[in-house]
Protein backbone atom coordinates (compact mmCIF):
# COMPACT_ATOMS: atom_id res chain seq x y z
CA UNK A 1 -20.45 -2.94 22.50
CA UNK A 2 -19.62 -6.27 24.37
CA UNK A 3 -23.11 -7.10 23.98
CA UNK A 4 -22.36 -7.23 20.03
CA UNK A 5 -19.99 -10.17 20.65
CA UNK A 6 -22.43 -12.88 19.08
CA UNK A 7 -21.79 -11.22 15.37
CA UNK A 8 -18.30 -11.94 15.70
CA UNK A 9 -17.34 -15.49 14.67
CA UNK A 10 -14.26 -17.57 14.57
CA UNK A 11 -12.22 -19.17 11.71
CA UNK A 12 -10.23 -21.95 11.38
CA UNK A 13 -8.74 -23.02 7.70
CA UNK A 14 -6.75 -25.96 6.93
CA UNK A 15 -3.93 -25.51 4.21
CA UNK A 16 -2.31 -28.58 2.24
CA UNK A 17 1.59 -27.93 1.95
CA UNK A 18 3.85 -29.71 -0.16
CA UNK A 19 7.05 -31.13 1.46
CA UNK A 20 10.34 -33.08 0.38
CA UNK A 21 10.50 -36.65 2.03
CA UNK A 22 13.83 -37.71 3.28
CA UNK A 23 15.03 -41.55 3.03
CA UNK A 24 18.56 -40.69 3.49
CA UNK A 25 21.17 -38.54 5.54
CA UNK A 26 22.92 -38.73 1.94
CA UNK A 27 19.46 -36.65 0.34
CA UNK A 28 20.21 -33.57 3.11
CA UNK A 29 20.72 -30.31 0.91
CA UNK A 30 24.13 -30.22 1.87
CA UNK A 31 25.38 -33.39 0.22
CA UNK A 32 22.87 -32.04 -3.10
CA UNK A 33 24.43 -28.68 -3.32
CA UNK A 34 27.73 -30.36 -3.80
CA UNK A 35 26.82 -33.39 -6.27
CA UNK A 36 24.01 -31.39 -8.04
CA UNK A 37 20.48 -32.96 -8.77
CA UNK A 38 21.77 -34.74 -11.65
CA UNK A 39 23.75 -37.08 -9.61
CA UNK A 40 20.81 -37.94 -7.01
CA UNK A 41 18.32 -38.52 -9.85
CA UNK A 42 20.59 -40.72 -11.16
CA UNK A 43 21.06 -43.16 -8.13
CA UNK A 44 17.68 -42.31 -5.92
CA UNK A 45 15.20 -41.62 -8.77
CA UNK A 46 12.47 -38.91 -8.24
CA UNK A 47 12.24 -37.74 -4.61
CA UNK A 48 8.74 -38.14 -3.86
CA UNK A 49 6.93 -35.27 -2.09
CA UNK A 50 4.60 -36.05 1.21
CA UNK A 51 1.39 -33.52 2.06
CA UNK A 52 1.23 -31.74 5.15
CA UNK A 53 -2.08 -30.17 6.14
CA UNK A 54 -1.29 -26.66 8.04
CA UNK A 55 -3.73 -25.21 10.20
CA UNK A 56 -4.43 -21.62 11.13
CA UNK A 57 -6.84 -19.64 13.16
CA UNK A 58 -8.77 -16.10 12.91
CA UNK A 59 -11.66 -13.98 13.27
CA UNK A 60 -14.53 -12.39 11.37
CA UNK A 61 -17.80 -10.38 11.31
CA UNK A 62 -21.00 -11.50 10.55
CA UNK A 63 -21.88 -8.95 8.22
CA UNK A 64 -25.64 -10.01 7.27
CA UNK A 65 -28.22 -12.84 8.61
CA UNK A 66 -28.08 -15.00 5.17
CA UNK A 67 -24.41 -15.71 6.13
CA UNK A 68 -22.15 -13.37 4.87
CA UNK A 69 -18.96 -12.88 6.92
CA UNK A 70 -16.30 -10.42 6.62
CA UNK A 71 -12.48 -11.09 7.46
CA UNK A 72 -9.05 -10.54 6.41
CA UNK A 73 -7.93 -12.13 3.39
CA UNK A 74 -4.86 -13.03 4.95
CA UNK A 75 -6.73 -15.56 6.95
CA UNK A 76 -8.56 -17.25 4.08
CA UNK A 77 -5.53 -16.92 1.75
CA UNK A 78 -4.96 -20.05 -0.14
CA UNK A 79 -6.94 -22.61 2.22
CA UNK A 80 -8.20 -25.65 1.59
CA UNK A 81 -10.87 -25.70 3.99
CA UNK A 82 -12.97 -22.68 6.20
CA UNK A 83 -14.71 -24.10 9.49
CA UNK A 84 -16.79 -20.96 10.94
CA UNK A 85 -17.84 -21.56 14.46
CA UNK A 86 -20.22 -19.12 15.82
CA UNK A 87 -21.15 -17.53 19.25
CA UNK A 88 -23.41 -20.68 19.83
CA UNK A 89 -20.55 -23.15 19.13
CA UNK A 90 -22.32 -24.40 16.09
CA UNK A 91 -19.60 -25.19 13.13
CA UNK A 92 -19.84 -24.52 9.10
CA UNK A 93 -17.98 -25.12 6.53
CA UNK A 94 -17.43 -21.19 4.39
CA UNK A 95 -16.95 -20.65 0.70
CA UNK A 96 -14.94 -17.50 -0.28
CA UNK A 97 -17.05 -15.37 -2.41
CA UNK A 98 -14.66 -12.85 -3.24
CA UNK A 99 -10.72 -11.71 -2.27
CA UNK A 100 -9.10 -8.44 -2.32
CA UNK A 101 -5.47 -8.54 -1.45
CA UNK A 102 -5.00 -4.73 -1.59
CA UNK A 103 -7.15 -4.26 0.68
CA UNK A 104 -6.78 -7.36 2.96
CA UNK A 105 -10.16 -8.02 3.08
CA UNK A 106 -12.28 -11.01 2.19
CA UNK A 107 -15.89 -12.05 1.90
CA UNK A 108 -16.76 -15.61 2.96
CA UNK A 109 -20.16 -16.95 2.78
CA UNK A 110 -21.78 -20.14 5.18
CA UNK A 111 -25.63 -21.74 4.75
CA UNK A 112 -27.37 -21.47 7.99
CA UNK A 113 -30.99 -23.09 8.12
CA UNK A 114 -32.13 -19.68 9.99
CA UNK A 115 -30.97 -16.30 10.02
CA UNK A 116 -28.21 -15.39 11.89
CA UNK A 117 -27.44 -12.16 14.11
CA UNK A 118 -25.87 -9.83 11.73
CA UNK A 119 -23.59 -6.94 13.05
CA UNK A 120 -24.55 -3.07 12.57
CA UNK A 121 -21.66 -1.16 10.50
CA UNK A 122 -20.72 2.32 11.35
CA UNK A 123 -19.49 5.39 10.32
CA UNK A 124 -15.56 5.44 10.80
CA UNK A 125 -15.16 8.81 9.18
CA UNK A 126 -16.94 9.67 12.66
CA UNK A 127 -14.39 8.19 14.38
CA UNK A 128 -12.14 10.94 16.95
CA UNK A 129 -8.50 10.44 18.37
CA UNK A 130 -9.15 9.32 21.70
CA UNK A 131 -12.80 7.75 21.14
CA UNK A 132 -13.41 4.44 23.58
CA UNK A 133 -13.18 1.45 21.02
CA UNK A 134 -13.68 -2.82 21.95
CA UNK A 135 -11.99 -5.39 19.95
CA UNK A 136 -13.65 -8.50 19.99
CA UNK A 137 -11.61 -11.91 18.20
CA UNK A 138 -10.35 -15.37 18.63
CA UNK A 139 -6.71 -14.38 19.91
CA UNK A 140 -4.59 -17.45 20.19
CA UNK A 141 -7.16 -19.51 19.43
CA UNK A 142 -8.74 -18.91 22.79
CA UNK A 143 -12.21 -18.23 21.95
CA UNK A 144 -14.43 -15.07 22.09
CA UNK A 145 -12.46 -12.38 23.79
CA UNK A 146 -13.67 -8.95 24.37
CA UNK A 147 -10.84 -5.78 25.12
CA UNK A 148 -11.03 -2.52 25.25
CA UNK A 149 -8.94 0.60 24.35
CA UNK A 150 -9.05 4.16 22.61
CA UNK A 151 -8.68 5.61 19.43
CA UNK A 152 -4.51 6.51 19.22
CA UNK A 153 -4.63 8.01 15.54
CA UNK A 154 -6.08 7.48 12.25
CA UNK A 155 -5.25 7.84 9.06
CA UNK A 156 -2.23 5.53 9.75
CA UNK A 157 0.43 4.39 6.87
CA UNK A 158 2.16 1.01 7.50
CA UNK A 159 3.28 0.35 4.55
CA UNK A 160 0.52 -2.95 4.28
CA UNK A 161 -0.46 -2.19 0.95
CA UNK A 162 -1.26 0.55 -1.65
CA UNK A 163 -4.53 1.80 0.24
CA UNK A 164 -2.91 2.40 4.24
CA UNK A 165 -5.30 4.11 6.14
CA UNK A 166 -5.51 2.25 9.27
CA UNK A 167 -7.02 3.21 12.53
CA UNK A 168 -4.55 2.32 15.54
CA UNK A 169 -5.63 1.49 18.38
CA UNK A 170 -4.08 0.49 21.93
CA UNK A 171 -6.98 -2.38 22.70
CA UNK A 172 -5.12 -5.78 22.63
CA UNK A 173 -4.85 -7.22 19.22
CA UNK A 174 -3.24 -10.30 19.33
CA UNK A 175 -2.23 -13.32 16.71
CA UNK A 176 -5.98 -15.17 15.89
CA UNK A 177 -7.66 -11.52 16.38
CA UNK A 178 -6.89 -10.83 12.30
CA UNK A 179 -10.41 -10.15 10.82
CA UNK A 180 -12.19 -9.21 13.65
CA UNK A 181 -14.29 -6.48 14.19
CA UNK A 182 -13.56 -3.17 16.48
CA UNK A 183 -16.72 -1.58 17.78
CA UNK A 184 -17.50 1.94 19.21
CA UNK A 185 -19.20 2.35 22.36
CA UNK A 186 -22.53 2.56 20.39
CA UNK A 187 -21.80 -1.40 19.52
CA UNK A 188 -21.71 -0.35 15.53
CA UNK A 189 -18.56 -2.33 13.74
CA UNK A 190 -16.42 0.77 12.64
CA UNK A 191 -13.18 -1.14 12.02
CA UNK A 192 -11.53 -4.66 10.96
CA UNK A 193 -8.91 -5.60 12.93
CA UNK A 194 -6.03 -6.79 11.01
CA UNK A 195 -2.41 -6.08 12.59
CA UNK A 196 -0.25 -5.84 15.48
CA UNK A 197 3.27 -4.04 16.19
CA UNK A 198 5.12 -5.86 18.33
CA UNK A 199 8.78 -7.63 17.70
CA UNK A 200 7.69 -10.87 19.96
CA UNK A 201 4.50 -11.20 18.09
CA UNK A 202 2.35 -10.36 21.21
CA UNK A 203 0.52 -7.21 22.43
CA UNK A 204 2.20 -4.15 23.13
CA UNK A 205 -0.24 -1.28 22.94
CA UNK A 206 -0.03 -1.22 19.27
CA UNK A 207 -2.81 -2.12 17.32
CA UNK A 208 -3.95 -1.69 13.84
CA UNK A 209 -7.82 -2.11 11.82
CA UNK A 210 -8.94 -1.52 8.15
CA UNK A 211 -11.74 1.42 8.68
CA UNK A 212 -15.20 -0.04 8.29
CA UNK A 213 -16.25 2.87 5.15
CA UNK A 214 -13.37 1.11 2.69
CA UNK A 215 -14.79 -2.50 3.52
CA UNK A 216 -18.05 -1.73 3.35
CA UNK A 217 -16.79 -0.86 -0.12
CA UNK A 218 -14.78 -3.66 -0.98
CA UNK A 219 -17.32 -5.85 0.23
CA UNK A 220 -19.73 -4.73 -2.00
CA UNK A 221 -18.24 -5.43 -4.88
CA UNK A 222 -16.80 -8.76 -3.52
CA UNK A 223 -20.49 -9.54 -3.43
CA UNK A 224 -21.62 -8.08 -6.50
CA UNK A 225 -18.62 -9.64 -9.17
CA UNK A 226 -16.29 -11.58 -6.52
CA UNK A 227 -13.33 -8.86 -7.11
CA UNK A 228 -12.74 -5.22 -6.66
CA UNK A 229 -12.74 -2.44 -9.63
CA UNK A 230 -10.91 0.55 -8.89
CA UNK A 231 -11.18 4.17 -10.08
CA UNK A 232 -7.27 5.47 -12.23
CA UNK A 233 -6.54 8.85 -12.30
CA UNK A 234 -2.96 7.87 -13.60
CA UNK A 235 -0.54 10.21 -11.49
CA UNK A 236 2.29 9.89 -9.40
CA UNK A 237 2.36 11.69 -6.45
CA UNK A 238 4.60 12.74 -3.09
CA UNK A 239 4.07 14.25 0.06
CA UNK A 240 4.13 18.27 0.23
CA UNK A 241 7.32 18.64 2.66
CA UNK A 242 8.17 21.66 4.38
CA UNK A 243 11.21 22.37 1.22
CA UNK A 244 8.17 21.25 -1.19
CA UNK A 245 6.06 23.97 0.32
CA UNK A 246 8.22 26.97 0.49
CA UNK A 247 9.80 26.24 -3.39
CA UNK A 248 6.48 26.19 -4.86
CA UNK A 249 5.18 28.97 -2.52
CA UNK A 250 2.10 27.36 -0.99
CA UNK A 251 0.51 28.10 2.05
CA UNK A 252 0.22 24.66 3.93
CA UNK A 253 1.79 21.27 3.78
CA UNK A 254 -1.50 19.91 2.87
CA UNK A 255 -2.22 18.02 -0.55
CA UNK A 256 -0.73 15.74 -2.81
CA UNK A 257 2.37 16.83 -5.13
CA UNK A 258 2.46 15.28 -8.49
CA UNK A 259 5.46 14.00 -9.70
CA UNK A 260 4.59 11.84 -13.37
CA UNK A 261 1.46 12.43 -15.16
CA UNK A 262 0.75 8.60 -17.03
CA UNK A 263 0.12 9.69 -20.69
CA UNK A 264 -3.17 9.39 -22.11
CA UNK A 265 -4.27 8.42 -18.87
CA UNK A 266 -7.65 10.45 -17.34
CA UNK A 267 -5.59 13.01 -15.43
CA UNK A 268 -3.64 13.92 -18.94
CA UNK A 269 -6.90 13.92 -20.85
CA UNK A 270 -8.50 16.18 -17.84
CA UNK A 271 -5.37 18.75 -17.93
CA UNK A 272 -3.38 17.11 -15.09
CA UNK A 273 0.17 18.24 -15.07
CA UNK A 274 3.50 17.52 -12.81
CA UNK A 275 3.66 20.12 -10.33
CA UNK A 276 0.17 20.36 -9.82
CA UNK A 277 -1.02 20.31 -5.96
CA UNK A 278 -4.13 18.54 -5.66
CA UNK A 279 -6.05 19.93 -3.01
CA UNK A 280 -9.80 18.20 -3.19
CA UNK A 281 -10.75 15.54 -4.74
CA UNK A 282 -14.69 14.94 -5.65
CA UNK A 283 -15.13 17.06 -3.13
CA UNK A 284 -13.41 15.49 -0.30
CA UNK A 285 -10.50 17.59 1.05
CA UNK A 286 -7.16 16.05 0.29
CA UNK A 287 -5.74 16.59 3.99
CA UNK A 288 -2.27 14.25 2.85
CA UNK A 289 -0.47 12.39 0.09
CA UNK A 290 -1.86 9.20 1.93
CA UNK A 291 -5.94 9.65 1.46
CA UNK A 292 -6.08 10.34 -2.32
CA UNK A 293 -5.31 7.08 -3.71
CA UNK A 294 -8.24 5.62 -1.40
CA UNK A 295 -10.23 8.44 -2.80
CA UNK A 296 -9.17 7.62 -5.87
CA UNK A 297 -10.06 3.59 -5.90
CA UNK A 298 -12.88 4.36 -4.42
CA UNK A 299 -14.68 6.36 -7.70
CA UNK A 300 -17.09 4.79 -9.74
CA UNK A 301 -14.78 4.02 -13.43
CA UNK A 302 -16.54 6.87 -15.87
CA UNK A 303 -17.68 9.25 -13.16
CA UNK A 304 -16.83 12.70 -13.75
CA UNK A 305 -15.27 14.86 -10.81
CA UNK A 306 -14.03 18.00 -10.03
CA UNK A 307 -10.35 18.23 -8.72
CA UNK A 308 -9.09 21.54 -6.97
CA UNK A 309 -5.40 22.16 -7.70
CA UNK A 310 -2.83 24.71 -7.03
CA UNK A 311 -0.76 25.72 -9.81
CA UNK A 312 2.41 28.17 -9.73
CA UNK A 313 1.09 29.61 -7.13
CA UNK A 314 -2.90 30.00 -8.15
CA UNK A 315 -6.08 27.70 -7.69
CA UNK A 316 -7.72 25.93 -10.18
CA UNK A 317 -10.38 23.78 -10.99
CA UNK A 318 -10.78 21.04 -13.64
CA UNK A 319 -12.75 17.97 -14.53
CA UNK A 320 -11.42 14.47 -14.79
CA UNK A 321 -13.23 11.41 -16.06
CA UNK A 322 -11.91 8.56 -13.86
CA UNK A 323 -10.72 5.39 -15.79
CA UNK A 324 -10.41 1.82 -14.62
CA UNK A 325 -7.12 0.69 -13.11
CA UNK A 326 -5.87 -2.45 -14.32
CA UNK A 327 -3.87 -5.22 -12.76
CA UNK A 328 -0.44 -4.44 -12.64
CA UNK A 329 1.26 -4.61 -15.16
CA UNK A 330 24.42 -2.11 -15.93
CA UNK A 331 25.89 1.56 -16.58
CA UNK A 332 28.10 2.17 -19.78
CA UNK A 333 31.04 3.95 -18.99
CA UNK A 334 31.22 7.58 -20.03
CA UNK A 335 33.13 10.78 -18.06
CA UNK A 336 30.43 12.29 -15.55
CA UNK A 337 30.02 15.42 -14.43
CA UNK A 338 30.88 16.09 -10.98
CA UNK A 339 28.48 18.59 -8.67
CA UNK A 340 31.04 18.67 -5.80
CA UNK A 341 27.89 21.22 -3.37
CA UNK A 342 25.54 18.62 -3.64
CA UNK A 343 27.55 15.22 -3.85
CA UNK A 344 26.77 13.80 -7.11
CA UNK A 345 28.00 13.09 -10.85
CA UNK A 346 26.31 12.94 -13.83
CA UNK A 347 26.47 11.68 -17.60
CA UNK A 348 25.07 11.69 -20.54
CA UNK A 349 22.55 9.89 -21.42
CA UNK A 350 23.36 7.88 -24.67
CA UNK A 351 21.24 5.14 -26.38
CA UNK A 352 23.01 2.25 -25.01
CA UNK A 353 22.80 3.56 -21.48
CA UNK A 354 19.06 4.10 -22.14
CA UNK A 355 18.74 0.63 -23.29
CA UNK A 356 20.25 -1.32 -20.26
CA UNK A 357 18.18 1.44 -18.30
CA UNK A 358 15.05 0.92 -19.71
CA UNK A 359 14.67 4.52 -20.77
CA UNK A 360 14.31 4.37 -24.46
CA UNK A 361 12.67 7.68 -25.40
CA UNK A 362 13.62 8.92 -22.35
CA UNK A 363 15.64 12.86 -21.96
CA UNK A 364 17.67 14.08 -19.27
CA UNK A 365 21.15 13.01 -17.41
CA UNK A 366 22.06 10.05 -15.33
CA UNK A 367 23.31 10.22 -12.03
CA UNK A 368 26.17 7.80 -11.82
CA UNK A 369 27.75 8.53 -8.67
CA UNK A 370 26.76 9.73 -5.08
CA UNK A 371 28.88 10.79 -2.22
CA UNK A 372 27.42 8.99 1.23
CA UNK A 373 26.68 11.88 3.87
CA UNK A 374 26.51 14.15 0.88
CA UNK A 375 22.78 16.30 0.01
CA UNK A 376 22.21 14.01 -2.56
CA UNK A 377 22.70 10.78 -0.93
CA UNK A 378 20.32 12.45 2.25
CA UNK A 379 17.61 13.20 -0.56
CA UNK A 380 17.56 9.73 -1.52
CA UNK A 381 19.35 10.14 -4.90
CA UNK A 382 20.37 6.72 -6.36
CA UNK A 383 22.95 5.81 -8.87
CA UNK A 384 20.65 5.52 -12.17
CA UNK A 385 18.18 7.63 -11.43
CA UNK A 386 17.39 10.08 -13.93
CA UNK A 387 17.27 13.91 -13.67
CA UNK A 388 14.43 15.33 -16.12
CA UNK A 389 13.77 18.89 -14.83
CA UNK A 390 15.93 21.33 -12.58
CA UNK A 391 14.05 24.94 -11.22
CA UNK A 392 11.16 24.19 -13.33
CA UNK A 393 13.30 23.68 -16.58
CA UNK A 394 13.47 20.28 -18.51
CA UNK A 395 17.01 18.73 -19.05
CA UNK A 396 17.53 17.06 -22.03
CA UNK A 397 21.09 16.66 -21.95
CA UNK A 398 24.62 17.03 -20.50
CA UNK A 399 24.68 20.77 -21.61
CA UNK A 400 20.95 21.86 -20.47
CA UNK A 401 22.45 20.21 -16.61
CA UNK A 402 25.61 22.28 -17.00
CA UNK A 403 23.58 25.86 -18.29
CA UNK A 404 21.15 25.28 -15.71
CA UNK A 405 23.44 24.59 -12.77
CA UNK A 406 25.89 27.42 -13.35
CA UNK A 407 22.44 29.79 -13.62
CA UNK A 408 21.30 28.23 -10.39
CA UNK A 409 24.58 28.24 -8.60
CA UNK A 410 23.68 31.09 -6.22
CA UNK A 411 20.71 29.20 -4.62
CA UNK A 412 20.80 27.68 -0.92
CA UNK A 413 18.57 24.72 -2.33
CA UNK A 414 17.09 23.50 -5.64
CA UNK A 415 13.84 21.72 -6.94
CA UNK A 416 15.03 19.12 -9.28
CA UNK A 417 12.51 16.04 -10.92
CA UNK A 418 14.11 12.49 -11.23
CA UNK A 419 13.06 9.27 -12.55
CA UNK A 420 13.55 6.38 -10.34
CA UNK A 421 11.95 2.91 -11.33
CA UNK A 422 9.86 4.61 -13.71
CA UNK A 423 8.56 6.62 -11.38
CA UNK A 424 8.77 11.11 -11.35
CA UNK A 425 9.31 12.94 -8.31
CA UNK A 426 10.26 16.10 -7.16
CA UNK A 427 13.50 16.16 -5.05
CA UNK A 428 14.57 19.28 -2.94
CA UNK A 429 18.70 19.32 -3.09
CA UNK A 430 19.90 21.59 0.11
CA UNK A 431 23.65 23.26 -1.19
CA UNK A 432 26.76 21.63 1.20
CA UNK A 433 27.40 24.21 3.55
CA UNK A 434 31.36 24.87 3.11
């Protein structure tokens, strides 16, 4: 692998920032909080604004020999200028040719009179908990550095972006590494490096890199068009927890739970419902919540695929034509209802509450109190949220809550749906114990 360290290539970009210029101790922020800008415009005129150029450093992959180099888009984010320097020392100015913020990836592009040594791409689906791995990167601005570690999990959720699925590692990633690539011992690129945990900002066995299989998807398309187009289902879904599991009966933990079907979105046209348990996608086994949405994004838009899902209890199999996903797009006062067992109140839903909500068209009750310590406030119930569904039963108002509670007053725990944000999910409510 070490002997692969010619494909990997330094960056340095250079950023223009606007700044504030100062002529006076009188022009601080301090004196133009308390006159207002009304008063300084008056007496010093427009305060004129000085450039700063900012400079930053990171790391890429030469990814073919015409000059094609993958990174992070983090490190190309926004620059000005892109100086590549390669393994020889020899220096050229990049153009992006696409960015995918989702991802964190980006494809930059230099012109080389010959071809360049281009790195061989892996497998990372290959990839085993405790495989040998070398990370190989520009850390603080150094130059070429080559360490070594294993494999410490995969399938890792960060909370980077809406496609986690990061392989961590505990080879030394360090600031200037970003974009670099993480070889196996077979010297094939099966990773990106891209983050680091540590509160100083250095190394402390915690290390993070995009798997190679999503870039060399992203990539392709940031080659082809310049931008990424990702597959919709149009669901909203939650991780099968052990409550999740034994109040819908299934067997495992394994799957994706979903909470909000979109309407006329492709899972609603291809039978989709909330509740389901989505098992296999395309078939690819969904293991966890985490992996279908990369699944998902993945899909050509208009290909037709199978999707295995569990439903009350029984498996079933339906066909979904996957769409295109686009770019994303106070309480009034009434008397609540008070569930003392599980440390919440709710009211009615009226028109006006719906409207300062944003739940026009909307049915069920709004919680609009919850007890700290309580079950509630544990299951992450929230003062607006909306209940729709309790034991499998919609709510459409105060007295459906009240029926259905009284019925359900016997039970240890209970499955309840709720709206938060515009999003569904299911909720498991565990009973006070008195």
């Amino acid at each position: 692998a070490a002997k692969q360290a010619h494909v990997a290539v330094n960056i340095s970009t250079t950023k223009t920032i606007k700044t504030i210029r100062r002529f006076s101790p009188f022009q601080s922020k301090e004196f133009k909080d308390f006159f207002g800008d009304e008063f300084f415009r008056h007496f010093f005129g427009q305060t004129p604004e000085q450039e700063m150029k900012q400079r930053s450093l990171g790391s890429g992959v030469v990814v073919s020999g015409d000059g094609y180099i993958l990174t992070n888009n983090h490190v190309v984010a926004d620059a000005d200028e892109i100086l590549v320097t390669l393994s020889d020392k020899k220096q050229y100015k990049a153009n992006i040719i696409g960015r995918d913020p989702k991802s964190d990836l980006a494809l930059i592009k230099i012109k080389t009179e010959n071809t360049i040594p281009a790195a061989r791409l892996g497998n990372s689906d290959k990839l085993m908990v405790g495989d040998w791995v070398v990370a190989i990167g520009n850390p603080f601005g150094l130059g070429s550095t080559v360490t070594a570690g294993i494999v410490s999990a995969k399938g890792r959720v960060i909370g980077a972006g809406p496609y986690d699925n990061f392989i961590q590692t505990d080879a030394s990633i360090n600031p200037g590494n970003s974009g670099g690539p993480l070889f196996n011992l077979d010297g094939e690129v099966i990773g990106i490096n891209t983050a680091i945990v540590a509160p100083s900002g250095g190394n402390v066995g915690i290390g993070f890199a995009i798997p190679i299989n999503m870039a060399k998807s992203v990539m392709t398309q940031l080659k082809e068009r310049g931008k990424v187009i990702r597959g919709w289902l149009g669901v909203s879904i939650q991780v099968v927890t052990q409550e999740i599991k034994e109040k819908f009966g299934l067997k495992t933990e394994e799957g994706a739970l979903i909470g909000e079907v979109t309407k006329d979105s492709p899972a609603d046209k291809g039978g989709l419902k909330r509740g389901d348990v989505i098992i296999s996608f395309d078939g690819k086994r969904v293991k966890t919540m985490n992996v279908l949405p990369a699944m998902v994004a993945e899909t050509p838009v208009g290909k037709k695929v199978e999707i295995i899902i569990i439903r009350k209890g029984k498996e079933k199999r339906l066909t979904v034509k996957i769409g295109e996903l686009k770019e994303e797009t106070r309480m009034a006062a009434t008397i609540p209802e008070i569930e003392e067992s599980f440390g919440l109140s709710v009211q009615e839903l009226t028109p006006e509450l719906a409207e300062s909500l944003s739940l026009k068209g909307e049915k069920g009750v709004i919680i609009s109190g919850v007890k700290n310590g309580s079950p509630a406030s544990d299951a992450g119930l929230q003062r607006g949220d909306l209940i729709e569904e309790i034991e499998h039963e919609p709510i459409e108002n105060l007295s459906d809550y009240k029926r259905i509670m009284k019925v359900s007053s016997s039970k240890k725990q209970i499955l309840i749906v709720i709206k938060h944000r515009g999003h569904s999910r299911y909720v498991v409510l565990k009973r006070e114990k008195k």
